[in-house]
N, C-alpha and C. Protein backbone atom coordinates (compact mmCIF):
# COMPACT_ATOMS: atom_id res chain seq x y z
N UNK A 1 131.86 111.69 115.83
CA UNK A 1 131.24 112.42 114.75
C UNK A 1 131.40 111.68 113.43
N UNK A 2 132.79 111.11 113.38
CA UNK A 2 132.46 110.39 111.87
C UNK A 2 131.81 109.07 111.90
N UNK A 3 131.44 108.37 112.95
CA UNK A 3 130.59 107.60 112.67
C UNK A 3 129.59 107.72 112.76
N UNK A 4 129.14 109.03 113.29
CA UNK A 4 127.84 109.09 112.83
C UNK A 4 127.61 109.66 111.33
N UNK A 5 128.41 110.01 110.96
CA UNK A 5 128.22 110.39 109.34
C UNK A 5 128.54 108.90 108.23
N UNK A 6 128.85 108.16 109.08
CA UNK A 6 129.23 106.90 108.28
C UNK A 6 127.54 106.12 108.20
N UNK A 7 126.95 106.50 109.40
CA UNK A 7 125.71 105.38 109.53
C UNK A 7 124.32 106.27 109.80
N UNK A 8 124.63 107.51 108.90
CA UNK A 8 123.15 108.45 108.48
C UNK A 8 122.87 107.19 106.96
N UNK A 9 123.61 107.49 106.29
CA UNK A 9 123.76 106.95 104.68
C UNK A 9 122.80 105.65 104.88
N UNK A 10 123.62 104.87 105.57
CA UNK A 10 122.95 103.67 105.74
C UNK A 10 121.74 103.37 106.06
N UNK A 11 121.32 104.19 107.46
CA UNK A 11 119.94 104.20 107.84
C UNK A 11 119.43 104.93 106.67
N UNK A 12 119.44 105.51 105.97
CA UNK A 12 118.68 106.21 104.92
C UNK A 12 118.41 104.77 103.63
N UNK A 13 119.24 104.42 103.80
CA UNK A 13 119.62 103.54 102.38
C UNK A 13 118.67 102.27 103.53
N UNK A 14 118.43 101.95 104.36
CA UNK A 14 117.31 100.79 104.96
C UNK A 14 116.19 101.48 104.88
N UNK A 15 115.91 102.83 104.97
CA UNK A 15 114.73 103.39 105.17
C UNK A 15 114.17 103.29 103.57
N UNK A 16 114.74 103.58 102.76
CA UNK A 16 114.14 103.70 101.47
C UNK A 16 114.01 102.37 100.69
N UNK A 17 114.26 100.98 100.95
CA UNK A 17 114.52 99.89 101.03
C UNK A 17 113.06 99.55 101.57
N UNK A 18 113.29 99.88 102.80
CA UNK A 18 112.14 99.24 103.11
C UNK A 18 110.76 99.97 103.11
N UNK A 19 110.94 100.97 102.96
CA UNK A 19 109.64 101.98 102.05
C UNK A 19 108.98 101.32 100.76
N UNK A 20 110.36 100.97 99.85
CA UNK A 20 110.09 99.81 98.48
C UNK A 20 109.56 98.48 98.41
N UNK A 21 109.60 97.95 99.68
CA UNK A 21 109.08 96.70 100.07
C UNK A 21 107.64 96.53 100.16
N UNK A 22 107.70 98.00 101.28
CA UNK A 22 106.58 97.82 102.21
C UNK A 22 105.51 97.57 100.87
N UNK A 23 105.69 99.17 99.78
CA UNK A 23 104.77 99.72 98.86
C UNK A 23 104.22 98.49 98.01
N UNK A 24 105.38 97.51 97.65
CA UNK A 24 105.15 96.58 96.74
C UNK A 24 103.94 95.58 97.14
N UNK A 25 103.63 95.28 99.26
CA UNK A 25 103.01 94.42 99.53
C UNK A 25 101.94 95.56 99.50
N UNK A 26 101.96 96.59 99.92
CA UNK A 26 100.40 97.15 99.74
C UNK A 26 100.01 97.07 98.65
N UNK A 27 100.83 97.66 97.19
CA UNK A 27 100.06 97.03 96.02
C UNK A 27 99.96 95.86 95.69
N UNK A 28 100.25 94.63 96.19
CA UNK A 28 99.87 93.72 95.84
C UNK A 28 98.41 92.93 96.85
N UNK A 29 98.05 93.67 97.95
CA UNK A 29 97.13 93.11 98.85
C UNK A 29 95.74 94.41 97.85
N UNK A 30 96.21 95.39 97.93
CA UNK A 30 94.95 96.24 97.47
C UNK A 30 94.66 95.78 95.60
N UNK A 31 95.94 95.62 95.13
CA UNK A 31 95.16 95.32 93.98
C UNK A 31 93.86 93.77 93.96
N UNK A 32 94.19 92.70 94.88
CA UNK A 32 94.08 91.42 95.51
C UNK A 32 92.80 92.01 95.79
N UNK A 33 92.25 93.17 96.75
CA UNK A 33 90.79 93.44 96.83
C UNK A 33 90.43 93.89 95.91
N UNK A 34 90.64 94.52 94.79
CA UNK A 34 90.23 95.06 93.97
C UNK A 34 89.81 94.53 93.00
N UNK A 35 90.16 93.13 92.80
CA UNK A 35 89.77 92.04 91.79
C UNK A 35 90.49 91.97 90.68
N UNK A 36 92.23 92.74 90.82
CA UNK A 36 93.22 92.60 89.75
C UNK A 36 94.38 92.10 89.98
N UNK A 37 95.10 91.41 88.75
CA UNK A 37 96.71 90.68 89.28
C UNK A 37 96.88 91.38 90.27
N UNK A 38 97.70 90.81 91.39
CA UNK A 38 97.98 91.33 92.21
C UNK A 38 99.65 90.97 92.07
N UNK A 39 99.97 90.12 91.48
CA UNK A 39 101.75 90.08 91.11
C UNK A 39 102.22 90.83 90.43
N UNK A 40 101.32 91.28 88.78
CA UNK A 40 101.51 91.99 87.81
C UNK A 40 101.75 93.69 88.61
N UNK A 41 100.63 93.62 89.44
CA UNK A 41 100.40 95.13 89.80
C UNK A 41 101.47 95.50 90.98
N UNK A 42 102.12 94.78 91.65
CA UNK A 42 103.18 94.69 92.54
C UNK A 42 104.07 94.71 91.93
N UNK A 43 104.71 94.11 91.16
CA UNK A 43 105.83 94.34 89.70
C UNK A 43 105.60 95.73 89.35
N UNK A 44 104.74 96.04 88.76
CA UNK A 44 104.51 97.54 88.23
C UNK A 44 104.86 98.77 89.07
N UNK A 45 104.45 98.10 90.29
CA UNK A 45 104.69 99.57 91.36
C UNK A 45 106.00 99.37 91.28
N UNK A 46 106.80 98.05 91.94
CA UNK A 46 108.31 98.13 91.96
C UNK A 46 109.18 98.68 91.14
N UNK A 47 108.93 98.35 89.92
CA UNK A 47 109.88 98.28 88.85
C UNK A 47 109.47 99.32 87.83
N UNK A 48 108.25 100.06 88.19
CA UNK A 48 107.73 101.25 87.19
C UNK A 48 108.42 102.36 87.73
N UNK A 49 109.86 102.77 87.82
CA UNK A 49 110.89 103.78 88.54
C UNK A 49 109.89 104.50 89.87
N UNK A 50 110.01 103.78 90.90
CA UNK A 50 109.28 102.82 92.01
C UNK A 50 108.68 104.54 92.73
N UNK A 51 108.79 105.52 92.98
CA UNK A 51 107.45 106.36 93.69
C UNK A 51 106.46 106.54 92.71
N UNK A 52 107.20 106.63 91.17
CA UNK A 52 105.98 107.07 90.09
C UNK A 52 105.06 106.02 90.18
N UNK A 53 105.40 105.06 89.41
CA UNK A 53 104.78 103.26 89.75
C UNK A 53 103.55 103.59 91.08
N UNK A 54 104.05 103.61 92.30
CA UNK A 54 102.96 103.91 93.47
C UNK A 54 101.97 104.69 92.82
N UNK A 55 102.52 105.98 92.41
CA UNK A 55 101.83 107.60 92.36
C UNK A 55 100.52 107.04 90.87
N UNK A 56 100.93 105.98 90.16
CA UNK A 56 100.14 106.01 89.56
C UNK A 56 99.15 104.48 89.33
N UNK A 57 99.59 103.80 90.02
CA UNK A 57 98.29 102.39 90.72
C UNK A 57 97.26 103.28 91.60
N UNK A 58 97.64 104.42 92.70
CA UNK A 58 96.93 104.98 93.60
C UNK A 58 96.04 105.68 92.32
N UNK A 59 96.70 106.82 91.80
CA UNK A 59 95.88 107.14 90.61
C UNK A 59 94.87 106.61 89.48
N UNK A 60 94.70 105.43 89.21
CA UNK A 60 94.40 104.58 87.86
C UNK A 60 93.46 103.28 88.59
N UNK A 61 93.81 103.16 90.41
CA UNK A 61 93.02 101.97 90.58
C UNK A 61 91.85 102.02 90.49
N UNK A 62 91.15 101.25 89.87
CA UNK A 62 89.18 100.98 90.44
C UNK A 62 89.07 101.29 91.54
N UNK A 63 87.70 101.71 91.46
CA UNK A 63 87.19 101.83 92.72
C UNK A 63 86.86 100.94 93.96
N UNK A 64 86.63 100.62 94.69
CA UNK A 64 86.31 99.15 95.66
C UNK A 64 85.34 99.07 95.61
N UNK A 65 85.16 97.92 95.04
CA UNK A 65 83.28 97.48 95.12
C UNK A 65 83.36 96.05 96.13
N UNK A 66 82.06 96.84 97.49
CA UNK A 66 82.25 95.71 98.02
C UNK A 66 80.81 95.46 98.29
N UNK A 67 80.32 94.16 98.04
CA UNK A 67 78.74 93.68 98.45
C UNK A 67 78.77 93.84 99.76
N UNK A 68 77.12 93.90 99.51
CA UNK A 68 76.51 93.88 100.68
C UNK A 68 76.26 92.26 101.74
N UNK A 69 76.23 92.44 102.64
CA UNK A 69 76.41 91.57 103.46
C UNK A 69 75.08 90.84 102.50
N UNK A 70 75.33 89.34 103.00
CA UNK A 70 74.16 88.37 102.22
C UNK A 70 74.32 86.98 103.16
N UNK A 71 73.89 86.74 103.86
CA UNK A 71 73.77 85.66 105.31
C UNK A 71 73.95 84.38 104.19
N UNK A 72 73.16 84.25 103.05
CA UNK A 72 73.32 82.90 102.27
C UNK A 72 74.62 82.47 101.97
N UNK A 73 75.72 83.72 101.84
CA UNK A 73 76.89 83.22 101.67
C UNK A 73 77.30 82.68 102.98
N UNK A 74 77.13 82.28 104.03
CA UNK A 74 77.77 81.71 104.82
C UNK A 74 77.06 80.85 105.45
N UNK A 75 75.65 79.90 104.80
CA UNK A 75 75.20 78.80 104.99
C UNK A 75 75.75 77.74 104.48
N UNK A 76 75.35 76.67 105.42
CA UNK A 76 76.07 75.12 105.08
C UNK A 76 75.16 74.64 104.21
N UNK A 77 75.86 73.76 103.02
CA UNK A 77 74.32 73.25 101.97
C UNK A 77 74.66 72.32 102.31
């Protein structure tokens, strides 16, 4: 019993760790489609006292603008 009370803490303390990680690469791949820093905006989520930071890139991002398919972009000149 006390080791399992020794290694709840811990797994909690990897779980929220790597929750902080994960968040930082999603904001930095979605800001990356979105057509904004994507280091700046990964910094911001991290280090903006890190669920608010998330709670408000999700809130504040642009919208996704994505073209329409266009065959010329993928001809050889």
């Amino acid at each position: 019993m006390n080791a399992l009370l020794q290694t709840v803490p811990f797994i909690l303390l990897i779980s929220v760790v790597a929750l902080w990680i994960w968040s930082g690469v999603w904001a930095h791949r979605d800001a990356k489609l979105r057509g904004k820093p994507p280091m700046l905006v990964s910094l911001l989520v991290l280090l903006l006292s890190w669920p608010i930071g998330l709670l408000v890139w999700i809130a504040l991002r642009p919208p996704l603008q994505r073209r329409a398919f266009d065959l010329n972009d993928f001809k050889v000149r």
